[in-house]
C-alpha atoms as a PDB file:
ATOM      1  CA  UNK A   1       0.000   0.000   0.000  1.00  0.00           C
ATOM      2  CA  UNK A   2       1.171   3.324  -0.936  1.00  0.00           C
ATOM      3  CA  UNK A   3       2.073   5.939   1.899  1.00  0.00           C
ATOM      4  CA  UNK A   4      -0.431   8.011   2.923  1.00  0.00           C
ATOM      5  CA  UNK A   5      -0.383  11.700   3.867  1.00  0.00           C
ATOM      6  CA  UNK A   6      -3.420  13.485   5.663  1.00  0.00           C
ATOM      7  CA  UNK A   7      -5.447  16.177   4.319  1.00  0.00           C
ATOM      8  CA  UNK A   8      -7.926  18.502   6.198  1.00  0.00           C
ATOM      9  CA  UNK A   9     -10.728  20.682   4.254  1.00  0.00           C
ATOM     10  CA  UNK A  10     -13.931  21.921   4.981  1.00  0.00           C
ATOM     11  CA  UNK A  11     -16.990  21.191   3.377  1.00  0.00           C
ATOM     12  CA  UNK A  12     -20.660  22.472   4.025  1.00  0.00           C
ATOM     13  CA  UNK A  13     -22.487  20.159   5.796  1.00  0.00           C
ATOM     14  CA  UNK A  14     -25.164  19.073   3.328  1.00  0.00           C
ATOM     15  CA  UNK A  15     -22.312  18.084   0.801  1.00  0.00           C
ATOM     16  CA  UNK A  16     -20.280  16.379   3.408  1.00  0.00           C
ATOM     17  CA  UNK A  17     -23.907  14.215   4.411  1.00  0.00           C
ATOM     18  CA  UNK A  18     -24.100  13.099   0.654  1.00  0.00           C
ATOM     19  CA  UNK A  19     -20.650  12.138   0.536  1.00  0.00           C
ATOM     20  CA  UNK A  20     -20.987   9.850   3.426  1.00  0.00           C
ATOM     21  CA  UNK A  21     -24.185   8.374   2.233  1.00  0.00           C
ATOM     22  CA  UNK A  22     -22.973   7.829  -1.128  1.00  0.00           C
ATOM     23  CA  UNK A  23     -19.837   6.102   0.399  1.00  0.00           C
ATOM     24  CA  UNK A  24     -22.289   3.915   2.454  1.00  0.00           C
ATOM     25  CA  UNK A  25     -24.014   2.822  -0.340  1.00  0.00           C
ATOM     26  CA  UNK A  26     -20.857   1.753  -2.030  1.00  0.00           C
ATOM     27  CA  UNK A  27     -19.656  -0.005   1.429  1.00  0.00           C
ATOM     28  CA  UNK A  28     -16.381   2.011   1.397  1.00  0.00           C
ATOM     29  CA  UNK A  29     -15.161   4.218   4.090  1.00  0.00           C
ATOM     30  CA  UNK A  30     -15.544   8.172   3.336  1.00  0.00           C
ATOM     31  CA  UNK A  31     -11.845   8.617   2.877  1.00  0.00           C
ATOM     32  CA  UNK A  32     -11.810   5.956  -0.045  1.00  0.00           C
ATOM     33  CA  UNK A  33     -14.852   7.014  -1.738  1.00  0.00           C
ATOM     34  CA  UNK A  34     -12.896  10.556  -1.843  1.00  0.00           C
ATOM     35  CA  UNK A  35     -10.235   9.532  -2.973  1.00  0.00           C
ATOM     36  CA  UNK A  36     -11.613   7.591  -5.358  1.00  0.00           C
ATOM     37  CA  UNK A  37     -13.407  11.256  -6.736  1.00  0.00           C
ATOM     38  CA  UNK A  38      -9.838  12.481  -6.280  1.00  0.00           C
ATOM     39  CA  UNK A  39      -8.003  10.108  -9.084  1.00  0.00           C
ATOM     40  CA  UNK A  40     -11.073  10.395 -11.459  1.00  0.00           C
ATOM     41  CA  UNK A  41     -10.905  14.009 -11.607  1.00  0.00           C
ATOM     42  CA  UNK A  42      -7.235  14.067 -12.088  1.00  0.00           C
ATOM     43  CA  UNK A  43      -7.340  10.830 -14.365  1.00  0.00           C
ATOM     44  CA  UNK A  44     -10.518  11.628 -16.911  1.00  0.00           C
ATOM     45  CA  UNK A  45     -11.862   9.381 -19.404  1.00  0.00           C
ATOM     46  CA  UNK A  46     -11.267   9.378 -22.971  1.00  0.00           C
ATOM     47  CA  UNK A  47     -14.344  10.754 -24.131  1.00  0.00           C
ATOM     48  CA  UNK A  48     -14.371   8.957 -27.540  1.00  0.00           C
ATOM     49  CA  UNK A  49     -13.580   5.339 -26.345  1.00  0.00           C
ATOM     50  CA  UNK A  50     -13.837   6.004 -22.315  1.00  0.00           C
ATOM     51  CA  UNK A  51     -10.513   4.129 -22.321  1.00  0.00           C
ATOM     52  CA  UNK A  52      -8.450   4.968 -18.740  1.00  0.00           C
ATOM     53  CA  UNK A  53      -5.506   3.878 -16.638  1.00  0.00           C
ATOM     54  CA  UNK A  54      -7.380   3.880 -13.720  1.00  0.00           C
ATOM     55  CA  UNK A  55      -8.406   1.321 -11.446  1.00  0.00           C
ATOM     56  CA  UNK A  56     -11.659   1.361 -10.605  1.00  0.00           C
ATOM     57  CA  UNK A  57     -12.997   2.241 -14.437  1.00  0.00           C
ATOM     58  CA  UNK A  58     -15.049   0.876 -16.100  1.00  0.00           C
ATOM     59  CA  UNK A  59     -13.719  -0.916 -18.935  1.00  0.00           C
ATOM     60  CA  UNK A  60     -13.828   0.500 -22.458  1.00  0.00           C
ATOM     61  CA  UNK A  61     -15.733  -2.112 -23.560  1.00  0.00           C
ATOM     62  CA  UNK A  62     -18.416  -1.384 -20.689  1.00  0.00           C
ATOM     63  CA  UNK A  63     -18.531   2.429 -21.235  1.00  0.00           C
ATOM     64  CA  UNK A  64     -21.338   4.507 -22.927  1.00  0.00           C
ATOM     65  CA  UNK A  65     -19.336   5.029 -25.234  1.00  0.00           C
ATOM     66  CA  UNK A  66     -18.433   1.803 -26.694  1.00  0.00           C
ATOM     67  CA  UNK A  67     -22.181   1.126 -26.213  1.00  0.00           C
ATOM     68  CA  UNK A  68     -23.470   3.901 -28.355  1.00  0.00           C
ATOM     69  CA  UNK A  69     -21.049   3.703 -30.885  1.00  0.00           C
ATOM     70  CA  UNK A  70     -21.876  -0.186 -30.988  1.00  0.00           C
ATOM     71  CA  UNK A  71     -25.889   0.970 -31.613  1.00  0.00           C
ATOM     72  CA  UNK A  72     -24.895   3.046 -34.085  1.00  0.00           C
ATOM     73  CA  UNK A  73     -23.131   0.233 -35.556  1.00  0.00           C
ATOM     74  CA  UNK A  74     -26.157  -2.024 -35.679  1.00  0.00           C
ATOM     75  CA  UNK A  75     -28.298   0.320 -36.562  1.00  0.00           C
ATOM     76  CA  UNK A  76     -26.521   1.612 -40.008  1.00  0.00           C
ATOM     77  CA  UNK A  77     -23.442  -0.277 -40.372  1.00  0.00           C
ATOM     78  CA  UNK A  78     -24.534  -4.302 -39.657  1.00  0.00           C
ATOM     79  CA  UNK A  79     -22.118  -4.909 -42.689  1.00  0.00           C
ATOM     80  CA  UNK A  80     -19.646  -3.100 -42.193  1.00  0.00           C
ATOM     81  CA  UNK A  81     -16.081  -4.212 -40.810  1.00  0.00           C
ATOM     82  CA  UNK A  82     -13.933  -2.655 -38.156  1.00  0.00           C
ATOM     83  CA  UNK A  83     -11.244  -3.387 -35.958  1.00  0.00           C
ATOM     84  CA  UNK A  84     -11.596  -4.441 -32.368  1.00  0.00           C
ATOM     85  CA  UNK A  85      -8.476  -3.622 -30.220  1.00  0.00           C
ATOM     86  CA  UNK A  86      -7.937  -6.003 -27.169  1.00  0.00           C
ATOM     87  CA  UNK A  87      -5.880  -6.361 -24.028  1.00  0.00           C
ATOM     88  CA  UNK A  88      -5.510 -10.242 -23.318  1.00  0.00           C
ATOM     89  CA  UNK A  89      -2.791 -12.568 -22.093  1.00  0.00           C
ATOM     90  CA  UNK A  90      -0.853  -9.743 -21.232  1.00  0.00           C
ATOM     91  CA  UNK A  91      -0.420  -8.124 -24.890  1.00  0.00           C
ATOM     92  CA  UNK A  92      -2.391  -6.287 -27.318  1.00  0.00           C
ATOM     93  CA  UNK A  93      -4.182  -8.052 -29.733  1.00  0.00           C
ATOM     94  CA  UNK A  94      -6.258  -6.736 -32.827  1.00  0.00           C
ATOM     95  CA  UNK A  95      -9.468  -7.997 -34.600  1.00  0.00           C
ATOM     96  CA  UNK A  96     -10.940  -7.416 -38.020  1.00  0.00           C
ATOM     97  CA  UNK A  97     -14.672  -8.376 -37.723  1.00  0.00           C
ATOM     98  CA  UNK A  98     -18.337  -7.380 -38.596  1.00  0.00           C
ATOM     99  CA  UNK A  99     -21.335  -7.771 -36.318  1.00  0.00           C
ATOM    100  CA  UNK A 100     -23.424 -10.482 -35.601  1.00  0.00           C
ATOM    101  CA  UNK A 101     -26.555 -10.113 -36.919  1.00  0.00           C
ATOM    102  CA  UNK A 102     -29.008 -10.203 -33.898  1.00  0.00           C
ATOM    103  CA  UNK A 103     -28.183  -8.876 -30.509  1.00  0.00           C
ATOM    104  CA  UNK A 104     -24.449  -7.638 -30.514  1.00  0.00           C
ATOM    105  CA  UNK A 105     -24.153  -7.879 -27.265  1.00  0.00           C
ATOM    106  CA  UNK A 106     -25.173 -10.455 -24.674  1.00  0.00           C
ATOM    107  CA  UNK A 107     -23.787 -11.556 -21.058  1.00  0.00           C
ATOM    108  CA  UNK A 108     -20.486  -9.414 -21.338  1.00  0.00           C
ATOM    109  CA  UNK A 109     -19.728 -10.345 -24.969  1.00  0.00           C
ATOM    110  CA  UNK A 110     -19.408  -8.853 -28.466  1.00  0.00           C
ATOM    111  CA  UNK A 111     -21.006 -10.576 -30.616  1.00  0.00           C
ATOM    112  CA  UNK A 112     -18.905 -10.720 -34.152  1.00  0.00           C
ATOM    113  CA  UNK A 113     -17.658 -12.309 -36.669  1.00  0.00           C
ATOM    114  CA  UNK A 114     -13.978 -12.527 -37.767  1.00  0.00           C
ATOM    115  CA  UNK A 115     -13.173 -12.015 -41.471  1.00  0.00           C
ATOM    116  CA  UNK A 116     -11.054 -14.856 -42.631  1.00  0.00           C
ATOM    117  CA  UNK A 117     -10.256 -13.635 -45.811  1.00  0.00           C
ATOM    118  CA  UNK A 118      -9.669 -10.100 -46.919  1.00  0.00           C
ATOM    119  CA  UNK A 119     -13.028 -10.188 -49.351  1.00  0.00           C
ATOM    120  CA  UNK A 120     -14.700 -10.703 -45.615  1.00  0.00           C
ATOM    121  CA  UNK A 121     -16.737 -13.566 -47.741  1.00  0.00           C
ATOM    122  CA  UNK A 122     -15.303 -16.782 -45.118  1.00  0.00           C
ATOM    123  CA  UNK A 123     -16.265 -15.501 -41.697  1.00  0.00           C
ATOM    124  CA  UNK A 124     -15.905 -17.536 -37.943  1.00  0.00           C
ATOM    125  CA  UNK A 125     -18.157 -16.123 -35.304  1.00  0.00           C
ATOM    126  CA  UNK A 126     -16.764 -15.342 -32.041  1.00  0.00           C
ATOM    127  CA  UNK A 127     -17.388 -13.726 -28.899  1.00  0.00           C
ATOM    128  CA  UNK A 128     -14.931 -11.194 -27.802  1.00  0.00           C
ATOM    129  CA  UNK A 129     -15.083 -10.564 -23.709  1.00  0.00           C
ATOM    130  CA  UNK A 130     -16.228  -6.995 -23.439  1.00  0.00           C
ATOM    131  CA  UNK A 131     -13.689  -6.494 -20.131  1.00  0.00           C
ATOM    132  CA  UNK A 132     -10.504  -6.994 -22.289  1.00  0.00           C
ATOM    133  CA  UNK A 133     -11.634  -4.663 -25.178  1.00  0.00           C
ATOM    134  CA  UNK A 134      -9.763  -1.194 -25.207  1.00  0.00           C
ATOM    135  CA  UNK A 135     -10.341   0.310 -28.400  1.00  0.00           C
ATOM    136  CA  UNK A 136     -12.568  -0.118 -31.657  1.00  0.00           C
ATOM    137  CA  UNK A 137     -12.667   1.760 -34.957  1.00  0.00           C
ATOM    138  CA  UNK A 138     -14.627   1.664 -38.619  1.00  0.00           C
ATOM    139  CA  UNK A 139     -11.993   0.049 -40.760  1.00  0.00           C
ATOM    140  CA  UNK A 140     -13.542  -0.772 -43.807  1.00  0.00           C
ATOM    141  CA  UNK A 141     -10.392  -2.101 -45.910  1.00  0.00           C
ATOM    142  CA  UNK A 142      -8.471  -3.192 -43.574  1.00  0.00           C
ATOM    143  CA  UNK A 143      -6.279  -0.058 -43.770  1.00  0.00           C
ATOM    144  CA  UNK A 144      -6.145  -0.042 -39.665  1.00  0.00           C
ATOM    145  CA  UNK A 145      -6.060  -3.358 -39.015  1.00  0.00           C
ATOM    146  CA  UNK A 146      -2.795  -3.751 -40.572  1.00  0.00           C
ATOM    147  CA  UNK A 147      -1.443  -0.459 -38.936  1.00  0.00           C
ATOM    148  CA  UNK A 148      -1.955  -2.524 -35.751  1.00  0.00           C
ATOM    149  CA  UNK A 149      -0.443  -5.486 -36.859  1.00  0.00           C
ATOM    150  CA  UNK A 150       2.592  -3.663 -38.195  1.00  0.00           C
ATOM    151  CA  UNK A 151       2.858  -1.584 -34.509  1.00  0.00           C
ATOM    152  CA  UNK A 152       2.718  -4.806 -32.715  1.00  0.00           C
ATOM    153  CA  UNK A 153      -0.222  -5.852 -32.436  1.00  0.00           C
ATOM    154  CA  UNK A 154      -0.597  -9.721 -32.287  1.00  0.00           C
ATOM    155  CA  UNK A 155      -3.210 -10.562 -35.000  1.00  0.00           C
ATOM    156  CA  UNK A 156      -6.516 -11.946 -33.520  1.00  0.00           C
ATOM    157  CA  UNK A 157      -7.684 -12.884 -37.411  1.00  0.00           C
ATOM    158  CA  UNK A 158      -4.648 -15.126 -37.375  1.00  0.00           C
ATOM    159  CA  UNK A 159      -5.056 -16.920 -34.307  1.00  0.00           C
ATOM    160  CA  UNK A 160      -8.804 -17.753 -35.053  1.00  0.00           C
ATOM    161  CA  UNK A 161      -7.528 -19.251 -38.333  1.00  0.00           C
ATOM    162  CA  UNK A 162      -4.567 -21.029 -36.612  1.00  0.00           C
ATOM    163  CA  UNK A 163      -7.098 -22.251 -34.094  1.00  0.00           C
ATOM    164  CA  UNK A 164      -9.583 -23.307 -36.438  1.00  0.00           C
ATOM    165  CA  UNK A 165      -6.985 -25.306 -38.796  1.00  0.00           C
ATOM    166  CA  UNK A 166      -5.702 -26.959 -35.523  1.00  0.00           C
ATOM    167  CA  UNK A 167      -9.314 -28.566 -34.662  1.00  0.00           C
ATOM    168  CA  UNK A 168      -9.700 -29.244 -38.059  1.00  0.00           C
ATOM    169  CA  UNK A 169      -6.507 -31.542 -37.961  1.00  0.00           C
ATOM    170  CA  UNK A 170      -7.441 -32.873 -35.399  1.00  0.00           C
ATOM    171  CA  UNK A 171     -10.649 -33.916 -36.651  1.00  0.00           C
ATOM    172  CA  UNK A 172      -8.836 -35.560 -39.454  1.00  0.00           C
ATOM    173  CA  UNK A 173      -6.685 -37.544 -37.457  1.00  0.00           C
ATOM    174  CA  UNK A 174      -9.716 -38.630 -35.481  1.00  0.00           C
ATOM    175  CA  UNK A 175     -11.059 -39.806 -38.029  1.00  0.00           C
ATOM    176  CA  UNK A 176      -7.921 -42.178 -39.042  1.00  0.00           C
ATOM    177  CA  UNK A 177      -7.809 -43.540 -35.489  1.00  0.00           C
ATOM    178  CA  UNK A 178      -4.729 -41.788 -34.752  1.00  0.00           C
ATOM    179  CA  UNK A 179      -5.957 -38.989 -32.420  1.00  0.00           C
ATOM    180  CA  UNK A 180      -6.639 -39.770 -28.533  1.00  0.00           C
ATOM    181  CA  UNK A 181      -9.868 -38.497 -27.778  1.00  0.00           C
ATOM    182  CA  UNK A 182      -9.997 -34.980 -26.188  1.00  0.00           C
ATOM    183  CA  UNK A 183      -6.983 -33.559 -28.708  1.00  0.00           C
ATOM    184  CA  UNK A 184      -9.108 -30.679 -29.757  1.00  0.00           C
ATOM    185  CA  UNK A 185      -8.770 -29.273 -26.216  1.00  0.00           C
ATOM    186  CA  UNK A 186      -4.851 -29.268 -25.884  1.00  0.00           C
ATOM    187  CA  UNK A 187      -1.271 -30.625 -28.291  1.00  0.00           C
ATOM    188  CA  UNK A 188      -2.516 -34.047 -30.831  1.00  0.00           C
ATOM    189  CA  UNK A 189      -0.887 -36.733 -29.758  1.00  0.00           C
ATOM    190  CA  UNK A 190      -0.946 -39.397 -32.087  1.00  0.00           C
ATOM    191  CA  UNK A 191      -1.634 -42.763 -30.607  1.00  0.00           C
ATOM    192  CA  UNK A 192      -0.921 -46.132 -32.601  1.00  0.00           C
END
């Protein structure tokens, strides 16, 4: 835990009441919920993507603004592709997908699917956890997408298609009798 210094200040005594109460309600003393207000007003949100350092955010991919842009999405652009920017297994990762049709978003999930070629005609649908998304943008040629992947990014379009030609070796093998059972879930292992 980080030092701590104190800090006296007065406050009139109907705001200090609601500051209490709304600590209450959150079950934290009043010097946390404070200082809790203090970061967020020195850390703000982006107000594009809501994306933030801070602990204690909300996630980028739980914000308003991620929601609304999402609608808007839906509601004009079902079609259209963009890129999905992700922070998982402790690295960036980048997506270039298209909605679901139906609801885009269900139980903490985006609902999309992943363009396996660059005509977007072979698709894979996947859910991408809404916690780990960080940033999301129209990218209808792919232009951005491979900005990412050039920066560093690791390429989520490639690991779905890795993936996806692993189980479908493994199937193969299954089929010959040379696969245990249960290979799809972890390394083949070819059995004779």
């Amino acid at each position: 835990m980080a030092e701590t210094t104190p800090m006296s200040f007065r406050l009139d005594a109907t705001l200090k009441a609601s500051v209490d109460a709304a600590a209450r309600n959150q079950g934290i003393s009043t010097t946390e919920y404070l200082e809790r207000a203090l970061k967020t007003a020195l850390h703000t949100t982006c107000p594009t993507c809501g994306r933030s350092g801070q602990a204690n955010v909300v996630a980028p991919g739980f914000s308003p603004q991620f929601e609304t842009w999402i609608a808007e999405q839906a509601r004009v652009a079902v079609s259209q592709p963009f890129i999905v920017m992700t922070e998982a297994r402790g690295e960036p990762w980048v997506y270039w997908v298209r909605l679901r049709d139906g609801r885009t978003m269900d139980s903490g999930v985006l609902m999309v699917s992943v363009l396996l070629t660059a005509d977007g005609r072979r698709t894979q649908p996947l859910a991408i956890p809404r916690g780990t998304i960080v940033g999301w943008r129209e990218d209808g040629e792919g232009y951005w997408y491979e900005v990412h992947r050039t920066l560093g990014y690791a390429d989520g379009n490639s690991d779905v298609i890795r993936r996806l030609a692993a189980v479908e070796q493994a199937e193969r093998m299954e089929k010959l009798g040379r696969v245990s059972v249960g290979a799809r879930r972890g390394p083949t292992r070819t059995v004779r």
